[in-house]
N, C-alpha and C. Protein backbone atom coordinates (compact mmCIF):
# COMPACT_ATOMS: atom_id res chain seq x y z
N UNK A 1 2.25 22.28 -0.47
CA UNK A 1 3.15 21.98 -1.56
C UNK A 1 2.31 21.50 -2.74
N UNK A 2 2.82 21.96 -4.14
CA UNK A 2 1.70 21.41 -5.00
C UNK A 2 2.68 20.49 -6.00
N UNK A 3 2.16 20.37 -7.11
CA UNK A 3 2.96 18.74 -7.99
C UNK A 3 4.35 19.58 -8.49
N UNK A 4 4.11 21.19 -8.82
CA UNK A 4 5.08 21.66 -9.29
C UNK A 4 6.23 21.77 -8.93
N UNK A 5 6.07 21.60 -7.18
CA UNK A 5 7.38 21.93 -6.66
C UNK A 5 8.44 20.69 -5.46
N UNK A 6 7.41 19.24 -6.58
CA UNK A 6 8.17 18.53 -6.49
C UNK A 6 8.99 17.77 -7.12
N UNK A 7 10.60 17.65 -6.83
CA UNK A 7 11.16 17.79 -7.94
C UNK A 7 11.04 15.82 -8.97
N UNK A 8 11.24 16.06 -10.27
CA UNK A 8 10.68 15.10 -10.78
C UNK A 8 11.28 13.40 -10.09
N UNK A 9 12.48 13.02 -9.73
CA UNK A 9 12.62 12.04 -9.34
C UNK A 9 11.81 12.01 -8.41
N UNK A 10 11.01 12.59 -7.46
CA UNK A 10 10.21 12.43 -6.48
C UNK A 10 9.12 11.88 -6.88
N UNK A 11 8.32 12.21 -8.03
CA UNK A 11 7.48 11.85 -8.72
C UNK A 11 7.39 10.49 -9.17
N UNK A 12 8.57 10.50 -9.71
CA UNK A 12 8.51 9.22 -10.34
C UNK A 12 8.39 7.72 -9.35
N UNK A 13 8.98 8.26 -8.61
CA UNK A 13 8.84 7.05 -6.84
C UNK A 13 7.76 7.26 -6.49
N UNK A 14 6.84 8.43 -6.24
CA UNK A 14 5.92 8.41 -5.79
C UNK A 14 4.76 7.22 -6.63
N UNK A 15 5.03 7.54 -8.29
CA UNK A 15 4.39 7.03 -8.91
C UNK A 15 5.21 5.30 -9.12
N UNK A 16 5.89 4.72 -8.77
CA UNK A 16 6.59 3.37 -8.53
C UNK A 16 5.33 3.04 -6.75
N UNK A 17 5.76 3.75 -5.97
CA UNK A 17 5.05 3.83 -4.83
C UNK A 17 3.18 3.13 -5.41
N UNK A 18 2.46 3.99 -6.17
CA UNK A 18 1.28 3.95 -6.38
C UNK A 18 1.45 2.55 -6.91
N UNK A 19 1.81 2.34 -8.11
CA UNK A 19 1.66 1.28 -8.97
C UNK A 19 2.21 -0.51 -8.27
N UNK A 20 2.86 -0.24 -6.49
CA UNK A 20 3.10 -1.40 -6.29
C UNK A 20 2.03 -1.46 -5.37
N UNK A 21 1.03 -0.45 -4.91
CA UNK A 21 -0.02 -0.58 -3.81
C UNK A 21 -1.28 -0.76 -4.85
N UNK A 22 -0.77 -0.28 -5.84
CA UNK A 22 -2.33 -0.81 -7.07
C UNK A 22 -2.38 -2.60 -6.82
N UNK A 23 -0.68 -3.09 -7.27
CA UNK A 23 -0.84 -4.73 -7.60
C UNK A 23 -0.95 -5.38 -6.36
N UNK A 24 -0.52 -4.74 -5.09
CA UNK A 24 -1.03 -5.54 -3.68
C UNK A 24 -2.14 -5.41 -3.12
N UNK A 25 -2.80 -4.22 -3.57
CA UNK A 25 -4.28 -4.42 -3.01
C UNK A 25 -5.79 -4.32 -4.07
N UNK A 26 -5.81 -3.75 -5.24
CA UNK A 26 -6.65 -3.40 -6.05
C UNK A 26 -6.25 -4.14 -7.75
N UNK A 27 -5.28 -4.77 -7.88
CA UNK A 27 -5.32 -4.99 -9.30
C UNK A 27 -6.05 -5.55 -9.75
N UNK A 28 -6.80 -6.31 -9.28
CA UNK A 28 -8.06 -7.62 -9.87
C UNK A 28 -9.41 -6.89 -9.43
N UNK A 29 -10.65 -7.27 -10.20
CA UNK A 29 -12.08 -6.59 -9.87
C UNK A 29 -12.64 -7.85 -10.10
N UNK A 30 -13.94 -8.19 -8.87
CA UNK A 30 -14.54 -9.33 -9.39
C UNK A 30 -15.86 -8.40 -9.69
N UNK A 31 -15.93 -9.58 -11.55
CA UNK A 31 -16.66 -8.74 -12.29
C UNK A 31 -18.13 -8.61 -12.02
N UNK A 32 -18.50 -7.63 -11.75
CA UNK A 32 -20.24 -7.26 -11.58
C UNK A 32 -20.32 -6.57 -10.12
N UNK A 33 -18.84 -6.48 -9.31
CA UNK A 33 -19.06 -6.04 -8.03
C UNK A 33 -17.73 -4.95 -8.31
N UNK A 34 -18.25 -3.62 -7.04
CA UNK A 34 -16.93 -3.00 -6.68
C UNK A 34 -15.81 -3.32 -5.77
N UNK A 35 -15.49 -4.77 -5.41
CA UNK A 35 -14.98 -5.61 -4.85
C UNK A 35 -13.53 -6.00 -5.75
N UNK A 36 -12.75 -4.58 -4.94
CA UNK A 36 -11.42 -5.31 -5.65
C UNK A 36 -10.03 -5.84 -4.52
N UNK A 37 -9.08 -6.89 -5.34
CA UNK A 37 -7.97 -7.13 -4.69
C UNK A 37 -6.42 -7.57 -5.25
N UNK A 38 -5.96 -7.97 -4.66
CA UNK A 38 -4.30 -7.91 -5.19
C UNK A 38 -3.92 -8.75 -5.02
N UNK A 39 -2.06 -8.67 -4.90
CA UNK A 39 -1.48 -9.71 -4.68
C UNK A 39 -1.07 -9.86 -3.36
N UNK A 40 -1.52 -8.95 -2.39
CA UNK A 40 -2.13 -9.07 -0.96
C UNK A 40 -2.64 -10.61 -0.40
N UNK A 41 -3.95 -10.34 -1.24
CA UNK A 41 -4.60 -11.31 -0.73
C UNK A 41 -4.62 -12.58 -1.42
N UNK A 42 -3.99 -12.65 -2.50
CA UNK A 42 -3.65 -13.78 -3.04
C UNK A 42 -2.75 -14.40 -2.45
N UNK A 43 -1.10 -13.88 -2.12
CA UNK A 43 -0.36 -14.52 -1.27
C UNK A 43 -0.78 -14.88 -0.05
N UNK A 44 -2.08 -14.18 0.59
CA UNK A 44 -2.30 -14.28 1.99
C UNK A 44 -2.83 -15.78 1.96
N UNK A 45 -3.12 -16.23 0.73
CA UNK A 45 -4.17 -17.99 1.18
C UNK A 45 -3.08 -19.07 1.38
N UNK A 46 -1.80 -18.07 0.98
CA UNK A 46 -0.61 -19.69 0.93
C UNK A 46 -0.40 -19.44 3.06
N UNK A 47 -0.81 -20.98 3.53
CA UNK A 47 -0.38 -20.74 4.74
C UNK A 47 1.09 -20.82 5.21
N UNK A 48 0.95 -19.85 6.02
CA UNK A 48 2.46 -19.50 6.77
C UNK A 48 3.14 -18.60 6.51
N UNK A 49 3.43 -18.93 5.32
CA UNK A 49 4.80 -17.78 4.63
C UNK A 49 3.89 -16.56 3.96
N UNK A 50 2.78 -16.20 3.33
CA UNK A 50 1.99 -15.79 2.73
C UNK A 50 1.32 -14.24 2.59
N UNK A 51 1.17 -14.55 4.13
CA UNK A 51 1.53 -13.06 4.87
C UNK A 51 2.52 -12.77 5.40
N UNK A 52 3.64 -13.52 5.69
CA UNK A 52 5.00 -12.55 5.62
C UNK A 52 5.11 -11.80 4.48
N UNK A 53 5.05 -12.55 3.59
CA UNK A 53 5.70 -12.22 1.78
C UNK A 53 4.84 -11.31 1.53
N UNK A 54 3.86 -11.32 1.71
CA UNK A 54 2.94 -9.74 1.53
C UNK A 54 3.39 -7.89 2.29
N UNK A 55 3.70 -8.91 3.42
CA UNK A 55 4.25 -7.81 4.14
C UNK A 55 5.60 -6.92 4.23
N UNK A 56 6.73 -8.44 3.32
CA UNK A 56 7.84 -7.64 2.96
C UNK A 56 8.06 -6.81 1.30
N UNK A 57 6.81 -7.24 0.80
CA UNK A 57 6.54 -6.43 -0.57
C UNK A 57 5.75 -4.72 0.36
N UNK A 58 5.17 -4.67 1.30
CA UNK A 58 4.63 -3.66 1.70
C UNK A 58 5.63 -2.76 2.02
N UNK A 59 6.65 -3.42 2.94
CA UNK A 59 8.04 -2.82 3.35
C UNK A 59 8.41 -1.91 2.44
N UNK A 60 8.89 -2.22 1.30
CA UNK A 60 9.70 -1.64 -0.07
C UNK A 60 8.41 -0.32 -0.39
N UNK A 61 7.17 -0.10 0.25
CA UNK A 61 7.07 1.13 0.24
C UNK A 61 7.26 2.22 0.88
N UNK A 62 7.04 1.65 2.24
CA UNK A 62 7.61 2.54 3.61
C UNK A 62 9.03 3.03 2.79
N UNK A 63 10.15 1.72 2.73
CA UNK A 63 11.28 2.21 2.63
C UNK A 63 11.27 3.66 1.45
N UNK A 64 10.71 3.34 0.74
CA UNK A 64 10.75 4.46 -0.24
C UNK A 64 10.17 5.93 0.31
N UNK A 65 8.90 5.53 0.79
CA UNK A 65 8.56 6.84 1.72
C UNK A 65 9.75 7.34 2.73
N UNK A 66 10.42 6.43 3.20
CA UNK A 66 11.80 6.95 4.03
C UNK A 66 12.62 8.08 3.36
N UNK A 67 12.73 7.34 2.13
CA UNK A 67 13.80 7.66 1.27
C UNK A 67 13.58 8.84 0.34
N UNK A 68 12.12 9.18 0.94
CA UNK A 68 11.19 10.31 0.28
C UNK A 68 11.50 11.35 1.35
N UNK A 69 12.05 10.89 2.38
CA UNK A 69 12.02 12.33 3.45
C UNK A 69 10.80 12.48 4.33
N UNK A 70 9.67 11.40 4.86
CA UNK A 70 8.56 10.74 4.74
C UNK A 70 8.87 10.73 6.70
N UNK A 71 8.15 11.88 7.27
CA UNK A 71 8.29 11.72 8.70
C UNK A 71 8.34 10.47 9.41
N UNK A 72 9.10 10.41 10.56
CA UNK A 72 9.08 9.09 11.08
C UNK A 72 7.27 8.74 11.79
N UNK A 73 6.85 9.51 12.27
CA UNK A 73 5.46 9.72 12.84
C UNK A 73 4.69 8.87 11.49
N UNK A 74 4.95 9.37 10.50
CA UNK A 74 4.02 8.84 9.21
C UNK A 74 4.54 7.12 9.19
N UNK A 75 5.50 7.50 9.09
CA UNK A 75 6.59 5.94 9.09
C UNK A 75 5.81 4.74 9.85
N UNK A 76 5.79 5.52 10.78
CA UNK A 76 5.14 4.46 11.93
C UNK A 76 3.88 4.31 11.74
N UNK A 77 2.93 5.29 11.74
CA UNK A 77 1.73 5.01 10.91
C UNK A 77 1.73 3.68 10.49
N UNK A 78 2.61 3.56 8.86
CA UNK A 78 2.41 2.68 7.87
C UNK A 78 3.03 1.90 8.46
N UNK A 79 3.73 1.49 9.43
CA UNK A 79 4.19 0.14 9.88
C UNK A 79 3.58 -0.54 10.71
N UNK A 80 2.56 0.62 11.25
CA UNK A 80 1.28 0.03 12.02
C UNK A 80 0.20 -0.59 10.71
N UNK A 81 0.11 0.05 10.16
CA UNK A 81 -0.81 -0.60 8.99
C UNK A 81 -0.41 -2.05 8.41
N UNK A 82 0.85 -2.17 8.12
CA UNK A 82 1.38 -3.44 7.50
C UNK A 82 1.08 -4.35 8.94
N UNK A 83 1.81 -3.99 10.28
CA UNK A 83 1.58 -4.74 11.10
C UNK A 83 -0.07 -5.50 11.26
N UNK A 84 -1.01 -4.88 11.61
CA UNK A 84 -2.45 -5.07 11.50
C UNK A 84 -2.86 -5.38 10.20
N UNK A 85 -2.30 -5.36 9.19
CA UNK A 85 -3.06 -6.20 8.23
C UNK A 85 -2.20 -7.50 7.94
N UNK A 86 -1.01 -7.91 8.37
CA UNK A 86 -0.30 -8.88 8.33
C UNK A 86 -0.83 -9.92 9.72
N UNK A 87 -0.93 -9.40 10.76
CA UNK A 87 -1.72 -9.97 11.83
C UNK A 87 -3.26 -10.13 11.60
N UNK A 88 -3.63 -9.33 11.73
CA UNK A 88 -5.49 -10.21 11.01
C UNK A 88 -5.49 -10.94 9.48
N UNK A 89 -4.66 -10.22 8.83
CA UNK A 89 -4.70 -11.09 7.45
C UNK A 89 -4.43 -12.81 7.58
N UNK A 90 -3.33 -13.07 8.66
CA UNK A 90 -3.04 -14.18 9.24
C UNK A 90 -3.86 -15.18 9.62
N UNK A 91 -4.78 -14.70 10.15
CA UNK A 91 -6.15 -15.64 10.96
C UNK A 91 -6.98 -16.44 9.54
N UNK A 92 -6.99 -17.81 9.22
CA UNK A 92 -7.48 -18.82 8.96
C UNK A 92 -9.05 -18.18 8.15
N UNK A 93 -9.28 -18.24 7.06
CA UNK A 93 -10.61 -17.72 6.60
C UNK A 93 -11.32 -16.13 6.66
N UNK A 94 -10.97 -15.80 7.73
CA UNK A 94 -11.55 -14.46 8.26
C UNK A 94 -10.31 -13.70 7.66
N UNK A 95 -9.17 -14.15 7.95
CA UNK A 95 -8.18 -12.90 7.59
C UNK A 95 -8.25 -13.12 5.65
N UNK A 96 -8.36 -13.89 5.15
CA UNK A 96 -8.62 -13.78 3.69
C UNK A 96 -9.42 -13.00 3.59
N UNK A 97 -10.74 -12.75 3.73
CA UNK A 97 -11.76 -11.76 3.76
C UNK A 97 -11.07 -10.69 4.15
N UNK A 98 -10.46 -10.13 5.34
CA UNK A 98 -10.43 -9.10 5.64
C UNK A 98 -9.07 -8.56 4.83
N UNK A 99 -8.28 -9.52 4.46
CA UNK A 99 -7.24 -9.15 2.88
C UNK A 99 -8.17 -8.49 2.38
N UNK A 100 -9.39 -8.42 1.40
CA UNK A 100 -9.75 -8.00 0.79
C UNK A 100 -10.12 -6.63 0.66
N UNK A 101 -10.50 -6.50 2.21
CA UNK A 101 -11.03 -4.65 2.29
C UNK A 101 -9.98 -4.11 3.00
N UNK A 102 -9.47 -4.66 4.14
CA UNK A 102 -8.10 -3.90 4.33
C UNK A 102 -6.92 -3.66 3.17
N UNK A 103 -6.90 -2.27 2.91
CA UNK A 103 -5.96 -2.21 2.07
C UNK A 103 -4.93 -1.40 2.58
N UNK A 104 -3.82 -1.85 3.18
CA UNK A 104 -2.62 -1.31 3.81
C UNK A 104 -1.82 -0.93 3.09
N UNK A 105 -1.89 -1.18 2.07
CA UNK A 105 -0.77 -0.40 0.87
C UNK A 105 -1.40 0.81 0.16
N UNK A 106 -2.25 0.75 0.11
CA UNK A 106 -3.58 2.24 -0.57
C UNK A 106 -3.54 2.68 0.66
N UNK A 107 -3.71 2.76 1.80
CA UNK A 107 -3.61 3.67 3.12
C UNK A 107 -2.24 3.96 3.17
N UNK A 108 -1.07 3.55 2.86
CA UNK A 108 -0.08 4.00 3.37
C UNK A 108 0.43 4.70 2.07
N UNK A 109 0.18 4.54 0.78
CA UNK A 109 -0.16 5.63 -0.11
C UNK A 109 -0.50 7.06 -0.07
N UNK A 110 -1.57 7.07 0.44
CA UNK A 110 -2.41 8.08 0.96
C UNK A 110 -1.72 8.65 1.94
N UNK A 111 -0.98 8.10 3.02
CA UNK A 111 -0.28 8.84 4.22
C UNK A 111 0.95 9.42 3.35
N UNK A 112 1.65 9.30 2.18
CA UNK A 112 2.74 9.75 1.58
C UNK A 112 2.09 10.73 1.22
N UNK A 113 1.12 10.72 0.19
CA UNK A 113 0.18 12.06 -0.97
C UNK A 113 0.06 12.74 0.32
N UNK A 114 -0.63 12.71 1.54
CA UNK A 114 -1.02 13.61 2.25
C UNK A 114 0.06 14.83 2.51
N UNK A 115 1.40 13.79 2.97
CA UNK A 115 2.27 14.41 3.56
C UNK A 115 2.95 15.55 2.91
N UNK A 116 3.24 15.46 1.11
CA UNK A 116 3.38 16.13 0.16
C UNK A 116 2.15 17.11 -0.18
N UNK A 117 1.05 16.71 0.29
CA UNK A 117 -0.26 17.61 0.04
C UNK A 117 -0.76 17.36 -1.61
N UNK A 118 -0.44 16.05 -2.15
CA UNK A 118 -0.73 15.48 -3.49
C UNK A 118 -2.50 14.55 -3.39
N UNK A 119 -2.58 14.73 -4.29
CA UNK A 119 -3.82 13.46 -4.11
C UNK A 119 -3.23 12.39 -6.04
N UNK A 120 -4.55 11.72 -5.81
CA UNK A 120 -3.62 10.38 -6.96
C UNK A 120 -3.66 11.23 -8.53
N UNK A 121 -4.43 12.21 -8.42
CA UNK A 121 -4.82 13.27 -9.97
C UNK A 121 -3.41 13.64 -9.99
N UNK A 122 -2.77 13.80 -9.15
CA UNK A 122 -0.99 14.40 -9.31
C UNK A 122 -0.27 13.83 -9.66
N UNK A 123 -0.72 12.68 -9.77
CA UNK A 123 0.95 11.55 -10.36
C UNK A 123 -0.09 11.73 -11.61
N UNK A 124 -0.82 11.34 -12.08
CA UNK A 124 -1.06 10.80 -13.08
C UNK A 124 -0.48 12.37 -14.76
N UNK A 125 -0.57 13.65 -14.02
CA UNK A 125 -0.01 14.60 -15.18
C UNK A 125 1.10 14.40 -15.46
């Protein structure tokens, strides 16, 4: 399938989709390194609630991939992803760090583009 023959409301979610996995995992760069992160890992330092709240902002993309027609197989995928980065993100020091390079919202991105056969050059025309 290519960008043409998807129809434009699809697009436009897809591209809502991108722009909430930009601010949970990549919106910030620390400067002089290719070391970027979000509001992932920022919520992840508040203890307790921190990584829930990360994880139910992750939700609202699955759901949209649902709502995209977004196989259940893929589905689960990305709910394995939120799961494992909400569970190690959890762990005391180490899971802050690993907030940073796990990016479960850019992977479960990527499992949508795949599924459509898009890459990120397609939203952006």
């Amino acid at each position: 399938m290519n960008r043409s023959d998807i129809p434009i409301e699809h697009l436009a979610r897809l591209r809502r989709i991108r722009g909430l996995a930009r601010l949970m995992d990549t919106a910030l760069r620390i400067p002089g390194t290719r070391v970027s992160f979000g509001a992932d890992s920022v919520l992840g330092l508040v203890p307790g609630v921190g990584d829930v709240a990360a994880a139910a902002v992750s939700l609202v993309i699955v759901n949209e991939a649902r709502r995209l027609g977004v196989p259940k197989a893929r589905l689960v995928q990305m709910l394995v992803n939120i799961g494992f980065d909400t569970v190690a993100g959890s762990v005391p020091v180490v899971g802050d760090v690993f907030d940073v390079y796990f990016k479960s919202n850019r992977r479960n991105l990527q499992l949508v583009l795949d599924h459509f056969g898009l890459d990120h050059a397609d939203l952006d025309r």
